[in-house]
PDB file of N, CA and C in Angstrom:
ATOM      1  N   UNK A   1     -10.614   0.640  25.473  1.00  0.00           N
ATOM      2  CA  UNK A   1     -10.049   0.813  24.157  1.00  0.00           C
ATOM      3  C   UNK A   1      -9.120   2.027  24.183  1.00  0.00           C
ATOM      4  N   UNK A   2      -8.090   1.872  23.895  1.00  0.00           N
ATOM      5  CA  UNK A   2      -7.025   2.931  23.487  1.00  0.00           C
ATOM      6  C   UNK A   2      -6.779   3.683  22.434  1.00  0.00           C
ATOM      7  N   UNK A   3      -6.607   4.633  21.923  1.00  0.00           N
ATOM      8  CA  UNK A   3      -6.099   5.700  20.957  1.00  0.00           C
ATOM      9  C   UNK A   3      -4.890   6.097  20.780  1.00  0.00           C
ATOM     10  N   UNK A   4      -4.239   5.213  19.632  1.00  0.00           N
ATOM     11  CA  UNK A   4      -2.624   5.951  19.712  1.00  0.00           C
ATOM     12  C   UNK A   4      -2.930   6.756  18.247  1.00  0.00           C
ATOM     13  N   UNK A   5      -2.296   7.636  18.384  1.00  0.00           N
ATOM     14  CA  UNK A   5      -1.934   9.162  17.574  1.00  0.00           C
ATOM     15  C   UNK A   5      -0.235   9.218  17.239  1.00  0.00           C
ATOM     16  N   UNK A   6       0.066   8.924  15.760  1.00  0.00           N
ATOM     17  CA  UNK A   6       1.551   8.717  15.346  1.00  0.00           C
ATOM     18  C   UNK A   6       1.969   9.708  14.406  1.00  0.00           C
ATOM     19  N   UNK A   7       3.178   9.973  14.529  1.00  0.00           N
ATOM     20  CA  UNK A   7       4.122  10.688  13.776  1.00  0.00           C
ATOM     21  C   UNK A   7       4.488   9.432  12.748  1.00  0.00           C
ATOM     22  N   UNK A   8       4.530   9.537  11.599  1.00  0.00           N
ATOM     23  CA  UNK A   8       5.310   8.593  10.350  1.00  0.00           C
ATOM     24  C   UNK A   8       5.939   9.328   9.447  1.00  0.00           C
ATOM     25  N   UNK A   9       6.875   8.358   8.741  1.00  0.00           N
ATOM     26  CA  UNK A   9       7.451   8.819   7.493  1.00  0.00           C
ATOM     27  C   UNK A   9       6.694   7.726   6.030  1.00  0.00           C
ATOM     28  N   UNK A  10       5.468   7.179   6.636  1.00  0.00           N
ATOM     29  CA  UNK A  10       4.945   6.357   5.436  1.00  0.00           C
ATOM     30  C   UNK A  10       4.404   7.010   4.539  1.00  0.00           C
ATOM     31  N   UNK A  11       4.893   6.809   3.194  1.00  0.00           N
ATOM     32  CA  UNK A  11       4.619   7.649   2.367  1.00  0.00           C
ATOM     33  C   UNK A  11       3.431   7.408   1.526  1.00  0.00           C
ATOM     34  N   UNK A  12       2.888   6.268   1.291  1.00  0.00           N
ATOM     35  CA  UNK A  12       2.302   5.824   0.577  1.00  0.00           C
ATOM     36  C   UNK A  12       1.193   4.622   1.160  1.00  0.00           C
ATOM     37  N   UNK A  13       0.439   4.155   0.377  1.00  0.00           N
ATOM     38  CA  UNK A  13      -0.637   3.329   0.867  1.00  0.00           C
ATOM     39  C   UNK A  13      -0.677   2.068   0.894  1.00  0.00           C
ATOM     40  N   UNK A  14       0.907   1.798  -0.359  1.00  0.00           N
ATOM     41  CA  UNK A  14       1.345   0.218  -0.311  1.00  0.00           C
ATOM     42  C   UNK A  14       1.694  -0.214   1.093  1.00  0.00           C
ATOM     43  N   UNK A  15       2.879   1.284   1.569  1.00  0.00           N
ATOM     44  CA  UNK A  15       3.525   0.961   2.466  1.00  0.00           C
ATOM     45  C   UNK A  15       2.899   0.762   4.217  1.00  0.00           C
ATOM     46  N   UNK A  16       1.181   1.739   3.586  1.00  0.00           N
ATOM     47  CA  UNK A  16       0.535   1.577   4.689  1.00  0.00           C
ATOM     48  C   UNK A  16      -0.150   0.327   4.628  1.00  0.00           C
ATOM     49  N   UNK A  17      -0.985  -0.235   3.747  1.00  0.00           N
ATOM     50  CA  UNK A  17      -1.361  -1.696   4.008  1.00  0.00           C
ATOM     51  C   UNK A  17      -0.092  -3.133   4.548  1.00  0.00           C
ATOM     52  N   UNK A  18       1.563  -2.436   3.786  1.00  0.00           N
ATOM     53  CA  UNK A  18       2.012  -3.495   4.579  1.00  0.00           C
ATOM     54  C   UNK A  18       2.168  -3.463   5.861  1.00  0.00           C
ATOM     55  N   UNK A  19       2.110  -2.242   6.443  1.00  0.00           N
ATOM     56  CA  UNK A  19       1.980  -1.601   8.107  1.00  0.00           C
ATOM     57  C   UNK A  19       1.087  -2.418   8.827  1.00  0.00           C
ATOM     58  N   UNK A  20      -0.292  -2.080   8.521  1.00  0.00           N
ATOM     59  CA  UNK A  20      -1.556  -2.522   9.085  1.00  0.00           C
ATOM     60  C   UNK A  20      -1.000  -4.179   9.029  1.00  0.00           C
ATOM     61  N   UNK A  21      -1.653  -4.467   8.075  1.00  0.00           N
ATOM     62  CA  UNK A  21      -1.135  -5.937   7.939  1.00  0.00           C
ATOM     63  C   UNK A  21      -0.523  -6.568   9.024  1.00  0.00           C
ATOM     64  N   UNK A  22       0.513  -6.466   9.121  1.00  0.00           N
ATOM     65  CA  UNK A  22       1.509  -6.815  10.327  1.00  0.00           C
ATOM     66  C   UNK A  22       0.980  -6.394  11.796  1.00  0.00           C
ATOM     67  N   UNK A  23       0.619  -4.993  12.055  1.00  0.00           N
ATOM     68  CA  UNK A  23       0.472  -5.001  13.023  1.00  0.00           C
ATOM     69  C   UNK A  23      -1.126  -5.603  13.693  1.00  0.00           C
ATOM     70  N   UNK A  24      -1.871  -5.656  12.327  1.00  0.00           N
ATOM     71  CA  UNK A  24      -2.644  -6.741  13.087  1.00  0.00           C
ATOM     72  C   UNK A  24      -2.669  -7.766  13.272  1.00  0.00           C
ATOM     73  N   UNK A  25      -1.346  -8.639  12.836  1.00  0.00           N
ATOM     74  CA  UNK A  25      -0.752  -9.987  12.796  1.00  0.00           C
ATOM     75  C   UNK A  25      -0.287  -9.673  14.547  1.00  0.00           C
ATOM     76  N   UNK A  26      -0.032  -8.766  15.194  1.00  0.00           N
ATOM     77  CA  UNK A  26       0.313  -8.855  16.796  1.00  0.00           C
ATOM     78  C   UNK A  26      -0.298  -7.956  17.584  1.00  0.00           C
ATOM     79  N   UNK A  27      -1.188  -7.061  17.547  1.00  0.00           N
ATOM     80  CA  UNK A  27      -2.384  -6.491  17.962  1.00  0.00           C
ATOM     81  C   UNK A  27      -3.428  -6.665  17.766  1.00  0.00           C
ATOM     82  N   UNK A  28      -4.419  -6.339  18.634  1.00  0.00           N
ATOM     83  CA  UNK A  28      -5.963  -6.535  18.401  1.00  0.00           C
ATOM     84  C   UNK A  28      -6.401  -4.995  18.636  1.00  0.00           C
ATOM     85  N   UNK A  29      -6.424  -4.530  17.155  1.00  0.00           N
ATOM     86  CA  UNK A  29      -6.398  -2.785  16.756  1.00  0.00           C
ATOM     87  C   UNK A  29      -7.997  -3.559  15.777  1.00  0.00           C
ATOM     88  N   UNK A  30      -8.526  -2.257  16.263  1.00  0.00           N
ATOM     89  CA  UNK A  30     -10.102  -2.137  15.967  1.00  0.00           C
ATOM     90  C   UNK A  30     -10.282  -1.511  14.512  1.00  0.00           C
ATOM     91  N   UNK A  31      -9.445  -0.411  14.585  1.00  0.00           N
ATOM     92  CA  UNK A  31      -9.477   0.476  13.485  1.00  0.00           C
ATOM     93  C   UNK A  31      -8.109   1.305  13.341  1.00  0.00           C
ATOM     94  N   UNK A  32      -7.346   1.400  11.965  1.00  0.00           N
ATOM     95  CA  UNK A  32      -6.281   2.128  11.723  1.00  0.00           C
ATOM     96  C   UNK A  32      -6.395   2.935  10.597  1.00  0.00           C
ATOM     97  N   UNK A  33      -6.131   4.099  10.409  1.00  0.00           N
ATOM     98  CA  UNK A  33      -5.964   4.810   9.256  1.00  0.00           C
ATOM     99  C   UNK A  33      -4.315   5.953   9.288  1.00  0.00           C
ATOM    100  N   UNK A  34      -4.834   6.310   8.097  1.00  0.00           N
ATOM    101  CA  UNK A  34      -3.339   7.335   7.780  1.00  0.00           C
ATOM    102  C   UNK A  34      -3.636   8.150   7.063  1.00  0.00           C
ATOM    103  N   UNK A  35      -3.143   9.617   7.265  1.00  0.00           N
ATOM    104  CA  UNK A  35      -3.699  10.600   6.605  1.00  0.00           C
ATOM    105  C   UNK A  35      -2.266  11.203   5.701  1.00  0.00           C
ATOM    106  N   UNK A  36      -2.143  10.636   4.984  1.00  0.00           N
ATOM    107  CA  UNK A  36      -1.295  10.650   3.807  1.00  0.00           C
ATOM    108  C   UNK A  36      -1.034  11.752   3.389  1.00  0.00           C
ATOM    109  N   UNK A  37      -1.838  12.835   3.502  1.00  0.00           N
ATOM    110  CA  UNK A  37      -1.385  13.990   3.244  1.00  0.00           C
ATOM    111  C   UNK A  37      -1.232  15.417   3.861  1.00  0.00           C
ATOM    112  N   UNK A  38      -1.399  14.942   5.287  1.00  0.00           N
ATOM    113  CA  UNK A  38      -0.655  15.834   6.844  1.00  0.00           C
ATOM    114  C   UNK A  38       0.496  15.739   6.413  1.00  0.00           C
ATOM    115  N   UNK A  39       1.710  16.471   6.633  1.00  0.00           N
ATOM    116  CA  UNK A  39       3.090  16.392   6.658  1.00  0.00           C
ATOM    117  C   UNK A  39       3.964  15.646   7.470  1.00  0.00           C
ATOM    118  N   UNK A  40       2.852  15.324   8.586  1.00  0.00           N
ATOM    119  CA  UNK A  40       3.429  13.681   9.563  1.00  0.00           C
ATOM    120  C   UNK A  40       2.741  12.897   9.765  1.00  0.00           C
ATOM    121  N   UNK A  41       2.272  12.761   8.542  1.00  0.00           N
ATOM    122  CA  UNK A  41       1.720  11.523   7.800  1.00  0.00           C
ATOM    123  C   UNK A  41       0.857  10.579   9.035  1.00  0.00           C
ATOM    124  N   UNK A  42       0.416  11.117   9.441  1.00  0.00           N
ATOM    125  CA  UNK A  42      -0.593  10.765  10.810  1.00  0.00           C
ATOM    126  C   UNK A  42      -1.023   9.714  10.828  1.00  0.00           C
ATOM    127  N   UNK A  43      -0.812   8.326  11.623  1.00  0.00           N
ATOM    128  CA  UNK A  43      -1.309   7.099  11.638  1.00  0.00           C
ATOM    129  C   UNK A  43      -2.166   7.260  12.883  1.00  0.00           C
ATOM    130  N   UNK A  44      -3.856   6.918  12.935  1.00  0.00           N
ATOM    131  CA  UNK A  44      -4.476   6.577  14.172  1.00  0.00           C
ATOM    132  C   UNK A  44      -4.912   5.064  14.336  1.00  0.00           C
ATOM    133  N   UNK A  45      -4.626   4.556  15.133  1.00  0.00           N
ATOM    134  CA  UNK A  45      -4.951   3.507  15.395  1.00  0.00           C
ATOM    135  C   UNK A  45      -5.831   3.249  17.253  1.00  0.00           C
ATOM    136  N   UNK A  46      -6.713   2.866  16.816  1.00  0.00           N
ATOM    137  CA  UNK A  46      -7.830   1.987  17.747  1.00  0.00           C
ATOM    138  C   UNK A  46      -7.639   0.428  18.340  1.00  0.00           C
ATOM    139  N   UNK A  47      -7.281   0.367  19.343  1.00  0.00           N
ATOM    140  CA  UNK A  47      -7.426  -0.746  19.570  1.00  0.00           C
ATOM    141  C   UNK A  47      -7.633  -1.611  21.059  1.00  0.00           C
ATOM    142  N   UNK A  48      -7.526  -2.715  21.671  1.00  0.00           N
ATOM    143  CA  UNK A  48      -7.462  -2.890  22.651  1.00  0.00           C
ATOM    144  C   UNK A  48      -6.094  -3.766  23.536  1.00  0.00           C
ATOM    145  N   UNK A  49      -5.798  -3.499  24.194  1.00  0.00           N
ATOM    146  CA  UNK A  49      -4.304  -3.786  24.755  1.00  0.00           C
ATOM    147  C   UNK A  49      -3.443  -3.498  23.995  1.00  0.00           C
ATOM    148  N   UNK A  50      -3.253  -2.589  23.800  1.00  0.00           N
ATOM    149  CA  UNK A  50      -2.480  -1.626  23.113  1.00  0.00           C
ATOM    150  C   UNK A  50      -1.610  -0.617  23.457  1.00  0.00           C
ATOM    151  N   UNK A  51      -0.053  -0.432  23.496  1.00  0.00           N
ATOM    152  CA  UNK A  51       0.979   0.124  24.310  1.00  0.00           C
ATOM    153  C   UNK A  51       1.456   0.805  22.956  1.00  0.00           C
ATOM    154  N   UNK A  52       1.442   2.267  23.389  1.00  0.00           N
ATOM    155  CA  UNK A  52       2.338   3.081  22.878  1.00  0.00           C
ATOM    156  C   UNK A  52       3.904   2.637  22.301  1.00  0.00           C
ATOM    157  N   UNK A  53       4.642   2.474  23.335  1.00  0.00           N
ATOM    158  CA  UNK A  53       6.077   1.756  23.025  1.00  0.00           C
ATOM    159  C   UNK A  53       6.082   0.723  22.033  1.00  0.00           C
ATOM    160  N   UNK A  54       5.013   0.171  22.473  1.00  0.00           N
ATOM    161  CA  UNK A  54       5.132  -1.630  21.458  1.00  0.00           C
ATOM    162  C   UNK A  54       5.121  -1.409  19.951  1.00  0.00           C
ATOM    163  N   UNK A  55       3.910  -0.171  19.785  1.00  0.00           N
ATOM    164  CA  UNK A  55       3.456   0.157  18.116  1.00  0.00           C
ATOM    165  C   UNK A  55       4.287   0.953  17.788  1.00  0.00           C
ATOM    166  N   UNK A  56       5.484   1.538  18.035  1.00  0.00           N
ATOM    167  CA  UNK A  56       6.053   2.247  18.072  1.00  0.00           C
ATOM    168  C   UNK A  56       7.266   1.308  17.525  1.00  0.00           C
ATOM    169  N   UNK A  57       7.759   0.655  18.544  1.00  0.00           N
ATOM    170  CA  UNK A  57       8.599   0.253  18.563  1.00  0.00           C
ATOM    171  C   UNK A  57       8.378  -0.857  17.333  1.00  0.00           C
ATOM    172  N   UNK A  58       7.672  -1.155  16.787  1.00  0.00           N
ATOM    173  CA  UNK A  58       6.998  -2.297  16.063  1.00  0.00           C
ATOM    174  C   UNK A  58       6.781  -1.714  14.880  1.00  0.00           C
ATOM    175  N   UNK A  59       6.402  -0.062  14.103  1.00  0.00           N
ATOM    176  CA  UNK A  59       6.806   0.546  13.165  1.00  0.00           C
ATOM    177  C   UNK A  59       8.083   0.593  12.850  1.00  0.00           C
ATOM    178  N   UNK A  60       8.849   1.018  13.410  1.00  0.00           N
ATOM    179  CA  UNK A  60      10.327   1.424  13.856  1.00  0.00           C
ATOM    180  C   UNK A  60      10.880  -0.175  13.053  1.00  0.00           C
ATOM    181  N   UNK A  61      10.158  -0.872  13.583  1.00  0.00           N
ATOM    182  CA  UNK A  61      11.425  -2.238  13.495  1.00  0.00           C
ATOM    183  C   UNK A  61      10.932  -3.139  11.889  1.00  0.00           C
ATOM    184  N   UNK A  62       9.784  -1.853  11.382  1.00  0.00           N
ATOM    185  CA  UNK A  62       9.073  -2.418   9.955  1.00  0.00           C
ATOM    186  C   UNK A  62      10.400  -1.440   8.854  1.00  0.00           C
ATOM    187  N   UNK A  63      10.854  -0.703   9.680  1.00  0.00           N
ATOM    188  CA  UNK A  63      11.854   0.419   8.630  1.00  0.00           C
ATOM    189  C   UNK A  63      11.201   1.824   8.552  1.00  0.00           C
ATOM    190  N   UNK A  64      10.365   2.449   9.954  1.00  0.00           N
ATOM    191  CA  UNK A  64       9.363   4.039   9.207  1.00  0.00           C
ATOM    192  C   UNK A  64      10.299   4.297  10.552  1.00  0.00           C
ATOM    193  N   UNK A  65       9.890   5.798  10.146  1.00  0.00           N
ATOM    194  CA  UNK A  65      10.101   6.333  11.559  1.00  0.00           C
ATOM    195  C   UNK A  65       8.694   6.386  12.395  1.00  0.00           C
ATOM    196  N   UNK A  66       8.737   6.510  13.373  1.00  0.00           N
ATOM    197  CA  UNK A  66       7.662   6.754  14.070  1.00  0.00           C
ATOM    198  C   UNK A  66       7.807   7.211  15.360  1.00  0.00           C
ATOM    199  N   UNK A  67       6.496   8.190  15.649  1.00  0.00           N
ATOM    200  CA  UNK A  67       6.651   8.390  17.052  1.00  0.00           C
ATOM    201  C   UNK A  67       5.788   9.159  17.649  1.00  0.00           C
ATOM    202  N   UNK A  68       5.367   9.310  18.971  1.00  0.00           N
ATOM    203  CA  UNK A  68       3.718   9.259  19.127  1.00  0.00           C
ATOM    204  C   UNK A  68       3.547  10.948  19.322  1.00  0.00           C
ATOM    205  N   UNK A  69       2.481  11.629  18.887  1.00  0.00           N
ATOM    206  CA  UNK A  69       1.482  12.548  18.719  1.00  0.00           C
ATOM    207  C   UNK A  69       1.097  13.018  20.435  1.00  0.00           C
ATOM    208  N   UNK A  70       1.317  14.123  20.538  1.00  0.00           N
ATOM    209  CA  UNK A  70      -0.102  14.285  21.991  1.00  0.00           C
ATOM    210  C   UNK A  70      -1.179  14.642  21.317  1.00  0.00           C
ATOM    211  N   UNK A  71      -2.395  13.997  21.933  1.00  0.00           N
ATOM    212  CA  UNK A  71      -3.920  13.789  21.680  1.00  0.00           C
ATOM    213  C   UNK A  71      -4.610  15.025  21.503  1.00  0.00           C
TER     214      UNK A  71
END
């Protein structure tokens, strides 16, 4: 199981359920949250076969910025 740690610009919780949503429509993520009120809006996500680039690149292509955290 993997641990990605994200930088976002999601501001809100609409915008985070439409996040999740999707990306568990193409990942098999165990667990995701967002801490809405860090200043980089911190997305963690849990999951298995799970690539940095892909969720990344797969925020990015939802309209956020994103970009990964060291652990």
């Amino acid at each position: 199981m993997e641990m990605l740690i994200l930088k976002t610009d999601i501001n809100n919780s609409d915008d985070f359920s439409t996040v999740r949503n999707r990306l568990d429509d193409s990942y098999r993520i165990n667990e995701c949250t967002i801490d809405l009120e860090d200043k980089d809006k911190v997305v963690r996500i849990i999951g298995d076969d799970i690539e940095v680039k892909d969720v990344v690149g797969s925020i990015k292509s939802f309209g956020f910025l994103c970009e990964e955290l060291p652990d």
